[in-house]
Structures are given as structure tokens and as C-alpha cells.
C-alpha atoms as a PDB file:
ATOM      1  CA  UNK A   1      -6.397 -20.561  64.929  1.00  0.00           C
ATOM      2  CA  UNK A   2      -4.031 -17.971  65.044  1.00  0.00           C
ATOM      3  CA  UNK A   3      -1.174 -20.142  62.370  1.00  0.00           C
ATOM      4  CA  UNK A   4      -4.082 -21.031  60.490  1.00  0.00           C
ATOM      5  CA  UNK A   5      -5.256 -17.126  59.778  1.00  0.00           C
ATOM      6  CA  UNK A   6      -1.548 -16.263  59.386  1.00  0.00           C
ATOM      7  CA  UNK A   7      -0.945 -19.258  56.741  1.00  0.00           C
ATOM      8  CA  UNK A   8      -3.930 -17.447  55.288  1.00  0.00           C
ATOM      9  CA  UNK A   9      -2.396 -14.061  54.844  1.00  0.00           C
ATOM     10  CA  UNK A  10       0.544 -14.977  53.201  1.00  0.00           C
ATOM     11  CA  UNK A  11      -1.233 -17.156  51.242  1.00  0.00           C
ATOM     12  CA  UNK A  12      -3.513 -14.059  50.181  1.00  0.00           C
ATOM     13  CA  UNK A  13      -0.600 -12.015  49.632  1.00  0.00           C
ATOM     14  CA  UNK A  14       1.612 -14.498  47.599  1.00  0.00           C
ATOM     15  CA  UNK A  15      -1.736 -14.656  44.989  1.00  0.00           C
ATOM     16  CA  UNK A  16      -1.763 -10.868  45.242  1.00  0.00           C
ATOM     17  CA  UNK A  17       1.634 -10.566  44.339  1.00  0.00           C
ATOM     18  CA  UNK A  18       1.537 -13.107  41.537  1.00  0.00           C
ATOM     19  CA  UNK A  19      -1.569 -11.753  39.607  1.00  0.00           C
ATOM     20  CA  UNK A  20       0.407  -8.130  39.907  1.00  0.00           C
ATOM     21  CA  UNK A  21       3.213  -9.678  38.625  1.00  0.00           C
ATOM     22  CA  UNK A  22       0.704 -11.118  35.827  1.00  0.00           C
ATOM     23  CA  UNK A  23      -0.098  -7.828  34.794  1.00  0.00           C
ATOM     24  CA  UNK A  24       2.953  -6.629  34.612  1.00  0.00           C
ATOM     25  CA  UNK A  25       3.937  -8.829  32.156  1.00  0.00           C
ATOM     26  CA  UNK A  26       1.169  -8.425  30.235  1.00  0.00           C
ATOM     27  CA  UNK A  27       1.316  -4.730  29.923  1.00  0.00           C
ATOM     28  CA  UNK A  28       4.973  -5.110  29.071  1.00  0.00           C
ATOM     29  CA  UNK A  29       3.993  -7.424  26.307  1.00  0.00           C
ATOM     30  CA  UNK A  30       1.537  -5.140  24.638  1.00  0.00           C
ATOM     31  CA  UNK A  31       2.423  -1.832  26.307  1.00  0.00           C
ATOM     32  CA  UNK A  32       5.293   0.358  25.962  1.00  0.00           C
ATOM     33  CA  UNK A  33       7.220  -1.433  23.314  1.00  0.00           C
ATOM     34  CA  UNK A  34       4.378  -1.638  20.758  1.00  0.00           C
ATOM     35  CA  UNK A  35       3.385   1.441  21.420  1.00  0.00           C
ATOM     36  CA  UNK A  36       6.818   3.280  20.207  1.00  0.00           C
ATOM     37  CA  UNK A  37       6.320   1.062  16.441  1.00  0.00           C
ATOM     38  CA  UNK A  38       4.528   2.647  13.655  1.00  0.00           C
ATOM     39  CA  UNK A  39       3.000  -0.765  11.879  1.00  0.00           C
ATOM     40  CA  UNK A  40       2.497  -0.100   8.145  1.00  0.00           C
ATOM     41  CA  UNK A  41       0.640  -2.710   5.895  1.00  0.00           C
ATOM     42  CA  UNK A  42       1.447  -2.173   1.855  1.00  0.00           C
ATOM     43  CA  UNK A  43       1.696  -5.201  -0.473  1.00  0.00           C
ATOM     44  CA  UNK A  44       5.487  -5.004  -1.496  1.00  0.00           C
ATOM     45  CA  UNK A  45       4.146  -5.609  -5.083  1.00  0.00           C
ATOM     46  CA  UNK A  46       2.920  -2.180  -6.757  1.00  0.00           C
ATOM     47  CA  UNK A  47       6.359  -0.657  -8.001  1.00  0.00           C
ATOM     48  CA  UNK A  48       7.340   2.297  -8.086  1.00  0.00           C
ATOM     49  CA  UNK A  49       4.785   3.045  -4.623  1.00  0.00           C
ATOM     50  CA  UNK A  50       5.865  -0.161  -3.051  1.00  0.00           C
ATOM     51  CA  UNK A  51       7.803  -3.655  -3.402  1.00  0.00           C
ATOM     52  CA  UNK A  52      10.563  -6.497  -2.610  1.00  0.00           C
ATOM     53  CA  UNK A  53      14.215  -6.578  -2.599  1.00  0.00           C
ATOM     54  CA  UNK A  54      16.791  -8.369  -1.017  1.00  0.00           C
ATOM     55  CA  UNK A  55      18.728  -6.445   0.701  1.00  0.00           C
ATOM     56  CA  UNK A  56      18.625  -2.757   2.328  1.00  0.00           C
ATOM     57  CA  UNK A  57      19.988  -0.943  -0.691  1.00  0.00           C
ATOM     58  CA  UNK A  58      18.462   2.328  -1.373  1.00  0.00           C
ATOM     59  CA  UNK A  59      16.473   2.713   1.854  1.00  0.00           C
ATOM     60  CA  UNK A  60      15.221  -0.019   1.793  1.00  0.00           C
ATOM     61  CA  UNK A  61      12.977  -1.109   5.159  1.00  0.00           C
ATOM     62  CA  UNK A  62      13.283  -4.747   6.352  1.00  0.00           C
ATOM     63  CA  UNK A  63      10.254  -6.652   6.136  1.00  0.00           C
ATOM     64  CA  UNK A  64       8.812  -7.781   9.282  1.00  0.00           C
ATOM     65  CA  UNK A  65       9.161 -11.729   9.950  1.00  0.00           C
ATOM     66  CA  UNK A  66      11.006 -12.000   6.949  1.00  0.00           C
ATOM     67  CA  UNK A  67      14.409 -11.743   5.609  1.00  0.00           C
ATOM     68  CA  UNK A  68      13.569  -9.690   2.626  1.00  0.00           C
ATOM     69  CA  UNK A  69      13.043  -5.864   2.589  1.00  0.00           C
ATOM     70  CA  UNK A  70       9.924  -3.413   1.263  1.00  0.00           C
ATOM     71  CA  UNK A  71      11.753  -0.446  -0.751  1.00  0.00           C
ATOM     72  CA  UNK A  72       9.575   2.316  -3.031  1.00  0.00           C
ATOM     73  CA  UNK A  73       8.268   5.734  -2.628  1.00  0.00           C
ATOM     74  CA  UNK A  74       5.278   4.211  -0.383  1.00  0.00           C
ATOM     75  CA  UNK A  75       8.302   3.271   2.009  1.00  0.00           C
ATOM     76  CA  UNK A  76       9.660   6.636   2.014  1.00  0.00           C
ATOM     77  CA  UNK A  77       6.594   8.057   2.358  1.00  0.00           C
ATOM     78  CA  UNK A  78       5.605   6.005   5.559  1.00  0.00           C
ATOM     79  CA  UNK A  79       9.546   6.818   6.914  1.00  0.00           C
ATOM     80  CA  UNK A  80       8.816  10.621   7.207  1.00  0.00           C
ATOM     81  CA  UNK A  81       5.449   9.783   8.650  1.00  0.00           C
ATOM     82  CA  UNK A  82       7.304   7.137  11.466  1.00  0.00           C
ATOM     83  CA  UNK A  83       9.882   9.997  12.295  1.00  0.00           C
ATOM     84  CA  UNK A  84       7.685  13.078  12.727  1.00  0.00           C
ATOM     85  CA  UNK A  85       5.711  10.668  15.010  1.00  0.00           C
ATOM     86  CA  UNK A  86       8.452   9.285  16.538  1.00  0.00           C
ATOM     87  CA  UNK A  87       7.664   5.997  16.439  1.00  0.00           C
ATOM     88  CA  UNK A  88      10.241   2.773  14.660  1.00  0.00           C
ATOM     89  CA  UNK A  89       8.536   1.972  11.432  1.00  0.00           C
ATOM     90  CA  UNK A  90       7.390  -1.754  11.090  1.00  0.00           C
ATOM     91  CA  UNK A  91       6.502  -3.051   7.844  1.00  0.00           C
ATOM     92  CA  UNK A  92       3.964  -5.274   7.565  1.00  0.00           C
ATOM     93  CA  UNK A  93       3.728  -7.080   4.069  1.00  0.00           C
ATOM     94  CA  UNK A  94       0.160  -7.593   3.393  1.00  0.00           C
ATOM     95  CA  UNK A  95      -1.780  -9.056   0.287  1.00  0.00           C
ATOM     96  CA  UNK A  96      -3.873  -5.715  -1.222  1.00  0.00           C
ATOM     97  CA  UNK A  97      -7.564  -7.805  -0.277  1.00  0.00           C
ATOM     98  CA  UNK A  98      -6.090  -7.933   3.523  1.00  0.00           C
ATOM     99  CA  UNK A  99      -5.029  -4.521   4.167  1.00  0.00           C
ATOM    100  CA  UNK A 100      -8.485  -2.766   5.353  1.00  0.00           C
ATOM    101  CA  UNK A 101      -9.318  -6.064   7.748  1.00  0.00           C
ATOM    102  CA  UNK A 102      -5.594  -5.541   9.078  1.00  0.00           C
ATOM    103  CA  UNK A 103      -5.767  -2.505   9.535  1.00  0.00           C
ATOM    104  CA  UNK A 104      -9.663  -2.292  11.197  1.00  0.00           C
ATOM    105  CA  UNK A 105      -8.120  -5.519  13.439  1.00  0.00           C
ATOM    106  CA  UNK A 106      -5.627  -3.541  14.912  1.00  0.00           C
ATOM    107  CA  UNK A 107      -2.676  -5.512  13.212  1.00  0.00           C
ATOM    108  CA  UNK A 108      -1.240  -2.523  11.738  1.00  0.00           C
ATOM    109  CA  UNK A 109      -1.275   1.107  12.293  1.00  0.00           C
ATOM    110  CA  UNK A 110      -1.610   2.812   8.968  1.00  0.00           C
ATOM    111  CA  UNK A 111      -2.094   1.393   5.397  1.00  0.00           C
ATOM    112  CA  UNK A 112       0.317   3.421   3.200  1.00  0.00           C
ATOM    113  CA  UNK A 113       0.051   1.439  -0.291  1.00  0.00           C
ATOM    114  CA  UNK A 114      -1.225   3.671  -3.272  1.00  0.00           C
ATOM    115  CA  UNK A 115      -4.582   3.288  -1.319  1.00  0.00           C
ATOM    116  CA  UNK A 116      -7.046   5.634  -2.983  1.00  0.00           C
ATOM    117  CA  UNK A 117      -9.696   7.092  -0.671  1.00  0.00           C
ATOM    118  CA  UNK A 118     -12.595   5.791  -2.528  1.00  0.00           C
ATOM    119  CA  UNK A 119     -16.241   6.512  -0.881  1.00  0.00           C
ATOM    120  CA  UNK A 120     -16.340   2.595  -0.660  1.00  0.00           C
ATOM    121  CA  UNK A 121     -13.665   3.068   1.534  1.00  0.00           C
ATOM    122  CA  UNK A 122     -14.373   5.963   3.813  1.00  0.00           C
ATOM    123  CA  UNK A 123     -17.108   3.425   4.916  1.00  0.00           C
ATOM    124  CA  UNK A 124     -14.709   1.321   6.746  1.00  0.00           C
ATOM    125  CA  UNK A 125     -11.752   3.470   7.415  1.00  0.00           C
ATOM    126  CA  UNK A 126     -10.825   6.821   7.532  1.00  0.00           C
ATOM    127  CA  UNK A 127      -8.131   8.306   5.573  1.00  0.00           C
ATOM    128  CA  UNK A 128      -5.195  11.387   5.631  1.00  0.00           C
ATOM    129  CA  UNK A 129      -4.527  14.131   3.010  1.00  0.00           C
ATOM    130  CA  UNK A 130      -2.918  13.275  -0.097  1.00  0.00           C
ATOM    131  CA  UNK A 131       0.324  12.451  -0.526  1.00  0.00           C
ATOM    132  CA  UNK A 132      -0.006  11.657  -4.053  1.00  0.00           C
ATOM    133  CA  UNK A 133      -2.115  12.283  -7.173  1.00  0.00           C
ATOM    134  CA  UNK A 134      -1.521  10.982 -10.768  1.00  0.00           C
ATOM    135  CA  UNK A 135      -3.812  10.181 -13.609  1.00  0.00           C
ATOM    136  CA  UNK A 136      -4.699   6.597 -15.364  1.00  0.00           C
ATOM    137  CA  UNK A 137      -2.792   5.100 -18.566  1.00  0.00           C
ATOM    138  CA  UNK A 138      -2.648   1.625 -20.023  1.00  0.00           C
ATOM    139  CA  UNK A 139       0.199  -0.801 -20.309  1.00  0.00           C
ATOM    140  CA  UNK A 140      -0.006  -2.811 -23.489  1.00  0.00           C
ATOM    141  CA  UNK A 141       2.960  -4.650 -25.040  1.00  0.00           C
ATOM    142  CA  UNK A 142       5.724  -2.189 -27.790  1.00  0.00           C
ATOM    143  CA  UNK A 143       4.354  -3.240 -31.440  1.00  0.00           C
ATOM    144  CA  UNK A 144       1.310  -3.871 -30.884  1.00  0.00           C
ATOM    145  CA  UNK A 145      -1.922  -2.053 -32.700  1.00  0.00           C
ATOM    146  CA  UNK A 146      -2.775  -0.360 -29.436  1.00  0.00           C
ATOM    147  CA  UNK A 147       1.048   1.376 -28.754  1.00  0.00           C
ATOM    148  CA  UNK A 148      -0.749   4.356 -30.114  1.00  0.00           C
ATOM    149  CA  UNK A 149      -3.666   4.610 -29.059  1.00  0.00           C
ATOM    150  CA  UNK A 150      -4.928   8.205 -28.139  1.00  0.00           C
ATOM    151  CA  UNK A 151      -8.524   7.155 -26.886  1.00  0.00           C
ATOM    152  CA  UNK A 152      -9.978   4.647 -24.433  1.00  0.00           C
ATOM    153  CA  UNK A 153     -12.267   3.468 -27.433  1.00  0.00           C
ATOM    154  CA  UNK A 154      -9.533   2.658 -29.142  1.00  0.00           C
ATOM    155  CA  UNK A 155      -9.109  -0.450 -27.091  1.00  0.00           C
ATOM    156  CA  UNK A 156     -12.882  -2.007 -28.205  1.00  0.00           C
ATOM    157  CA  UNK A 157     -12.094  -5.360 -29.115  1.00  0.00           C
ATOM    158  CA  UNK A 158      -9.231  -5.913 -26.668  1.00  0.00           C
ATOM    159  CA  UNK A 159      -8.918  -8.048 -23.797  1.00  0.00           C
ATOM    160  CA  UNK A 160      -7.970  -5.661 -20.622  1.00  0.00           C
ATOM    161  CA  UNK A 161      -7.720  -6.170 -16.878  1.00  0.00           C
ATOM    162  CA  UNK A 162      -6.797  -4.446 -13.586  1.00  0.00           C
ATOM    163  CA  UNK A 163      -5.943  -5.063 -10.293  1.00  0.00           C
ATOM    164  CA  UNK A 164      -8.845  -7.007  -7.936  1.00  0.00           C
ATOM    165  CA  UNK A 165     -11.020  -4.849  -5.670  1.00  0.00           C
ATOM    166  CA  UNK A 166      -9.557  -0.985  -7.400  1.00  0.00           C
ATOM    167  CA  UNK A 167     -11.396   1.202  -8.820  1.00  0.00           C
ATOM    168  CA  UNK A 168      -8.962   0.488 -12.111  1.00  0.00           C
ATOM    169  CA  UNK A 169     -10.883  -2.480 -12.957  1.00  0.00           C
ATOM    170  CA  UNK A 170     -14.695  -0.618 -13.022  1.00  0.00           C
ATOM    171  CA  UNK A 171     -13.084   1.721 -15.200  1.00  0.00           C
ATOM    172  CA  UNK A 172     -12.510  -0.740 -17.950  1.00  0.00           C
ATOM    173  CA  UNK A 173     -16.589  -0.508 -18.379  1.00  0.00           C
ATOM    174  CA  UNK A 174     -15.625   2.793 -19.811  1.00  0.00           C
ATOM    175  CA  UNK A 175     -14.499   1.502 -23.185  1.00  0.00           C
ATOM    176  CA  UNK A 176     -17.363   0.061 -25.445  1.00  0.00           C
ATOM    177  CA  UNK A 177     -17.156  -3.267 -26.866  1.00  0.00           C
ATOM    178  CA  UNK A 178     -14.105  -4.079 -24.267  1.00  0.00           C
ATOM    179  CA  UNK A 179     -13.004  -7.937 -23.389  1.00  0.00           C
ATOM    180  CA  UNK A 180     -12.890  -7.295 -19.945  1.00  0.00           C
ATOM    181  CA  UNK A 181     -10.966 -10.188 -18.516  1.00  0.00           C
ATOM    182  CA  UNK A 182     -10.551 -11.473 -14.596  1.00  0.00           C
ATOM    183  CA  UNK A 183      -8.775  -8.872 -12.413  1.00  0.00           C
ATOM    184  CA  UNK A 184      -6.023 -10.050 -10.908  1.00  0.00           C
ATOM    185  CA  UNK A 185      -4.063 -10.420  -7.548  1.00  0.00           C
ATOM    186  CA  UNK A 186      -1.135  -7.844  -8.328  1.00  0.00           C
ATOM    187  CA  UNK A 187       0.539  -5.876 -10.543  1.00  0.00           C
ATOM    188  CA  UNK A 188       3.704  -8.420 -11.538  1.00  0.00           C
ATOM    189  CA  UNK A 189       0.723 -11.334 -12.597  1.00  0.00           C
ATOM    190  CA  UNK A 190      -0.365  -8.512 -14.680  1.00  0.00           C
ATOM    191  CA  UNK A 191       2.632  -8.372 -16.344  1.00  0.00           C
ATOM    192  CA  UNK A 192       3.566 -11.515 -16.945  1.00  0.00           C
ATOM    193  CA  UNK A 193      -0.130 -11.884 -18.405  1.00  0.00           C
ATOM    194  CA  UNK A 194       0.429  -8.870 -20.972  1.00  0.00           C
ATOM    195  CA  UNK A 195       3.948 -10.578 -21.816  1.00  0.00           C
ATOM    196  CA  UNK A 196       2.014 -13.897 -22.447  1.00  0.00           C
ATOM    197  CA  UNK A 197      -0.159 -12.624 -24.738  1.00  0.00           C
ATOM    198  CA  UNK A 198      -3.418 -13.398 -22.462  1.00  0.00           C
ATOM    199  CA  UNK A 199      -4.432  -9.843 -22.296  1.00  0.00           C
ATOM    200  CA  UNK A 200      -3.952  -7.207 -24.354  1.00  0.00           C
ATOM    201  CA  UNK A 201      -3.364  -4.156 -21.906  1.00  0.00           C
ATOM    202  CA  UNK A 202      -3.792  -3.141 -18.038  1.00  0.00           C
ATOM    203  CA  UNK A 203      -4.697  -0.204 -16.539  1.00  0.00           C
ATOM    204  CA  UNK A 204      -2.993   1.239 -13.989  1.00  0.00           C
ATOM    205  CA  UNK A 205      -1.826   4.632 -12.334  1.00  0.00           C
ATOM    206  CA  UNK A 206       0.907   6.501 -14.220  1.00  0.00           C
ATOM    207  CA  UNK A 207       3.813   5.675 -12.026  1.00  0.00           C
ATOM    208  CA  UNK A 208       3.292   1.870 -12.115  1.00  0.00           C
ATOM    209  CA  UNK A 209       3.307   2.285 -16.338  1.00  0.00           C
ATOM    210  CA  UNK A 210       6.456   4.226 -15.840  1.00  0.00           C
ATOM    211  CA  UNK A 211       7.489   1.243 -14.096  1.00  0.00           C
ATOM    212  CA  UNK A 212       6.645  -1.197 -16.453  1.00  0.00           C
ATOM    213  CA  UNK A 213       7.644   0.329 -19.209  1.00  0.00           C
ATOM    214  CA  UNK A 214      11.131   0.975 -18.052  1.00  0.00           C
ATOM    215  CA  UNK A 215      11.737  -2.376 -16.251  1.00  0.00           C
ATOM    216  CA  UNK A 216      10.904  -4.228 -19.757  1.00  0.00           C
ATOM    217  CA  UNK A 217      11.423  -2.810 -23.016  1.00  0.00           C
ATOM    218  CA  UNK A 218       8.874  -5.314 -23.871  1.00  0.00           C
ATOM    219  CA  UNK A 219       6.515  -2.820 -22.560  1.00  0.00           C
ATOM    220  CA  UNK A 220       4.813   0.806 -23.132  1.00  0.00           C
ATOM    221  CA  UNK A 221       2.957   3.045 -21.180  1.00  0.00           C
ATOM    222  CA  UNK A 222      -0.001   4.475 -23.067  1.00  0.00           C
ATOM    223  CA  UNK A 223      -1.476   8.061 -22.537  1.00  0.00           C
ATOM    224  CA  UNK A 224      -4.306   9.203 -23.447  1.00  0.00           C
ATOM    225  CA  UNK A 225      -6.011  12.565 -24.909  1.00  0.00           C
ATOM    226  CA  UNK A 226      -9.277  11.104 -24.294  1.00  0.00           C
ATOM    227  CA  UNK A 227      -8.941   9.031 -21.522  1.00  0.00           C
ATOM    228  CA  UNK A 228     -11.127   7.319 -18.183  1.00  0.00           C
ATOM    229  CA  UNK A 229     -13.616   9.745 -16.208  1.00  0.00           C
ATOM    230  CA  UNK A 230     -12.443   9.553 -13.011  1.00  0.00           C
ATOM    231  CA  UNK A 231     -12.871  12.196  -9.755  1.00  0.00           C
ATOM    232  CA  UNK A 232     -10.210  13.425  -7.611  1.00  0.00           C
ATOM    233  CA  UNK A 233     -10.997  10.534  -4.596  1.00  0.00           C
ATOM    234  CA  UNK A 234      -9.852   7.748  -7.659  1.00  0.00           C
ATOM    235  CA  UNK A 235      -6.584   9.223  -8.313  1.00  0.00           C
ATOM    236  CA  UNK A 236      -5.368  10.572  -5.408  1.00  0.00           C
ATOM    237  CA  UNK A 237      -3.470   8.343  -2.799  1.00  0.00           C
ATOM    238  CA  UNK A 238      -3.817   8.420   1.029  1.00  0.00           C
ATOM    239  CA  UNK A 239      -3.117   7.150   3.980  1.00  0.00           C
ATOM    240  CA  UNK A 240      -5.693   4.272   5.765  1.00  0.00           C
ATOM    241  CA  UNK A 241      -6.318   4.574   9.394  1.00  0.00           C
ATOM    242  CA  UNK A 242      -8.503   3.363  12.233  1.00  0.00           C
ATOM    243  CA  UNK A 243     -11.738   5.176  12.200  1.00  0.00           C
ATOM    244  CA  UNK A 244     -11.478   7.955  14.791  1.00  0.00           C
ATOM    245  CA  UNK A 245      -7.486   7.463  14.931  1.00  0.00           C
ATOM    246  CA  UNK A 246      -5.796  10.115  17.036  1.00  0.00           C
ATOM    247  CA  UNK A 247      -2.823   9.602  14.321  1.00  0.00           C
ATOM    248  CA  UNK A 248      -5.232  11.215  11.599  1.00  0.00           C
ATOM    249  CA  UNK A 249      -4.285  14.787  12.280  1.00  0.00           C
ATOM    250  CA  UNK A 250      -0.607  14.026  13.202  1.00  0.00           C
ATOM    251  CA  UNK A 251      -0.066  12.554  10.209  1.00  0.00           C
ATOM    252  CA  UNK A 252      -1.524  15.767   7.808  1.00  0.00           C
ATOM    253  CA  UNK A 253       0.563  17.901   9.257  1.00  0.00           C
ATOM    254  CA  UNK A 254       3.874  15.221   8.689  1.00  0.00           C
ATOM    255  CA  UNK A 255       2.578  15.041   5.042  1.00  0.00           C
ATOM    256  CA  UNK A 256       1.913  19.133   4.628  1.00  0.00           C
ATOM    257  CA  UNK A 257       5.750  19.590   4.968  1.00  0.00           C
ATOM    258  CA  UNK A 258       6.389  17.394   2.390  1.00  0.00           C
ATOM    259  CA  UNK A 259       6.841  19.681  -1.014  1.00  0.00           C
ATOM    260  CA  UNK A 260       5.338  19.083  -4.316  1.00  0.00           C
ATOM    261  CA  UNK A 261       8.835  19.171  -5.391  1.00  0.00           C
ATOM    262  CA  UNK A 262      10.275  16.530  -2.613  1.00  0.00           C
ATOM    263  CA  UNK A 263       7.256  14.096  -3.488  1.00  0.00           C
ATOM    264  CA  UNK A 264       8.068  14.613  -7.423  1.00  0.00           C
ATOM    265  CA  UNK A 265      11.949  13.965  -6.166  1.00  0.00           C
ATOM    266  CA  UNK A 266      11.009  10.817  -4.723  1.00  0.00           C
ATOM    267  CA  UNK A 267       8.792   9.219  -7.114  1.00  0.00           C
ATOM    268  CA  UNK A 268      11.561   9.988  -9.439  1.00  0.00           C
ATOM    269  CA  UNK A 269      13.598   7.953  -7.334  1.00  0.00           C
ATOM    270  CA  UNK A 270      11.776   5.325  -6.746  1.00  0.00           C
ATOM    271  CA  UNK A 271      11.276   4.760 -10.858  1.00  0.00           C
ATOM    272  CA  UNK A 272      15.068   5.038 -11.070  1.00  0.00           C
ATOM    273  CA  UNK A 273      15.654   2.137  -8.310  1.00  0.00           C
ATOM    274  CA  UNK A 274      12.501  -0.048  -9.215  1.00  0.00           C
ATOM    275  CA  UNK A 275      13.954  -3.679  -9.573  1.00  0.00           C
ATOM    276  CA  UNK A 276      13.862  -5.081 -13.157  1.00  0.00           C
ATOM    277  CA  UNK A 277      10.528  -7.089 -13.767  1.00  0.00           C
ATOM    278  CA  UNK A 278      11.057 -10.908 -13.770  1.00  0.00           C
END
């Protein structure tokens, strides 16, 4: 009796010991090492706020479970925002439709991606301060009857897109007697659209006509004097979170010390290292 209540015990403690052991290994899997990266989704494909290269040139941030790297002034952005948390950024490459589900799943931290903080939004996730604010132009191609156009109107007749699921695309309603034509995925099957000849014009933020512009000479960025009615929540840019993320508050006072002029410096930047459109 007394061997068999012995075998017992050890046997209790050897499962004991196991299912600590268990535990262990778990928390060691999700715990400590996770918790010390900063996971940031952005697309890779919206230059100058965000996109691919091959190497680390420029500041470039390798992208995670790949061998490229995301570069842009998103990147830099969400580098200033890793180190006053303290955290290793992790860049997550992430199609623009899958960024909010990522994010609200817990597979990244933070979207940083020219994300406006639309009301549509605010529904789902919650968002920082603004870390940047610019106004709406359209890309068309150089030569054609719409390089110098001054007004929205100006473009009745013409076939014009945006990117899927922005507030860019329910703009285009704006302009009477528009061809408003199938947004698209991204900003690069934009462009090689407007090369092609299957749409007339984009719109888009000002930095990404900047972009365009000056990556192909094919390109110009058009202004307006009368342009899209927009409010402030359209054309600023924030950064997604977790509803109810402790990170929220952290992360306004990281983006308060960032200047006017330091943000203008880095956009600039980012323009200047943009790679060439393909």
C-alpha cells in the first residue's frame, strides 16, 4: 500500500512539474519577447508615406518574413514612435483592406499607413493625434487637356478613380458629369492605369502626386483653386490602435515632440528617396 501511494506521489509530482514546465514555455512564446516589439501594419505601396525596396538604404526597415525592406516617411514616423516606447519596431506588410482586421486581431500593434481617422473608422478603432495633414490634388498624365485644370468641374467628362475603401474615391462624386471608374487596390495599379490611358486622372493626397509626378515625367500633379470639400478627419493622418489601447496616450506625447519643421524635413525626404515608378 505504502509503494503504491508513493508511486502515486511522484507520479503526481512529475505531471505537476510537466504542466509548469508547459506554461513556461508558453509564456515564453508569447510573453516577454513579443512584448518588447512594436508591430506596425502599412501597405509598403503608398510612396512617399510608405513602400518597398531592396535593401536597407536610407533607413530603410526590413520587412518582416521577407527579404525586402518598407522605407518612407510612414517608416520614420513609426521609428520615433518604437524608440520613445522602447519597443524593436516590426513591420508588418499588409494589403490597405487588411489593416483594421489586423490590427482589431491583435496581429499588429499600430497601423501607421496614411490612415485617415475617418468617423467610419473611429467605429472600429481608435486613433492618435496627427502626425500629418495635407490637402487633395489629382494626378493626370503631362499634355493632356486636364494638366491645367484649376477646378474639380473641370474634370466632367473624364474617367477618374481612387484608391478602394478611402475616402478619395467618394470624393470623385464631387465633380458633375464624372466617369467614375473602379477603385483600385493601390496606388502603383493607379499609375500604371493613368500611363495606359484607362483613366484619365486619380486622386490622391498631395505627397503621393509629388511622388508621382517626380518618379515619371510622364506625370503631373494637379492643384486646385476650387478643389474637393473635405473636413479636417479626411486629410489628416493618424495612427490606428486597439480600442482602449494603453499605447494611445504614449504615443501623442512621442508624436507632440515631433516639430512641424522635422515632419516637413522628413516628408521632404522621403519625396527625395521615393524609388522611381516601374
Amino acid at each position: 500500500m505504502k509503494n503504491k501511494f508513493t508511486l502515486f506521489m511522484v507520479l503526481m509530482v512529475g505531471a505537476m512539474l510537466l504542466l509548469a514546465g508547459c506554461g513556461s514555455n508558453s509564456d515564453s512564446a508569447s510573453g516577454s519577447s513579443n512584448d518588447n516589439t512594436f508591430k506596425v501594419g502599412l501597405e509598403a505601396g503608398y510612396a512617399p508615406f510608405n513602400w518597398t525596396q531592396n535593401n536597407d538604404s536610407n533607413g530603410a526597415v526590413k520587412i518582416n518574413g521577407s527579404s525586402e525592406y518598407a522605407g518612407g516617411y510612414d517608416v520614420e514616423i513609426a521609428k520615433k514612435v518604437a524608440e520613445g516606447l522602447g519597443k524593436e519596431l516590426v513591420i508588418v506588410k499588409t494589403e490597405w483592406d487588411g489593416l483594421v482586421p489586423a490590427l482589431v486581431s491583435g496581429k499588429i500593434d499600430a497601423i501607421i499607413a496614411g490612415m485617415s481617422p475617418t468617423a467610419e473608422r473611429k467605429e472600429t478603432i481608435d486613433f492618435s493625434d496627427s502626425y500629418y495633414k495635407s490637402n487633395l490634388v489629382m494626378v493626370v498624365k503631362k499634355g493632356s487637356k486636364y494638366e491645367n485644370a484649376a477646378s474639380i468641374q473641370d474634370f466632367k467628362g473624364a474617367k477618374v478613380t481612387a484608391q478602394l475603401n478611402t475616402f478619395h474615391y467618394s470624393v470623385i462624386d464631387q465633380i458633375e458629369g464624372v466617369e467614375k471608374k473602379t477603385a483600385m487596390d493601390n496606388f502603383p495599379a493607379m499609375r500604371v492605369a493613368l500611363e495606359s490611358g484607362v483613366i484619365d486622372g486619380y486622386v490622391s493626397e498631395r505627397p503621393e502626386g509629388v511622388s508621382a509626378s517626380t518618379a515619371n515625367d510622364k506625370f503631373a500633379m494637379v492643384e486646385f483653386s476650387d478643389g474637393f470639400e473635405t473636413s479636417e478627419e479626411d486629410t489628416s493622418i493618424a495612427v490606428g490602435l486597439q480600442k482602449g489601447s494603453d499605447l494611445t496616450e504614449k504615443i501623442n506625447k512621442i508624436l507632440a515632440d515631433i516639430k512641424e519643421e522635422e515632419r516637413t524635413s522628413i516628408m521632404d525626404t522621403a519625396i527625395k528617396n521615393q524609388p522611381a515608378a516601374e
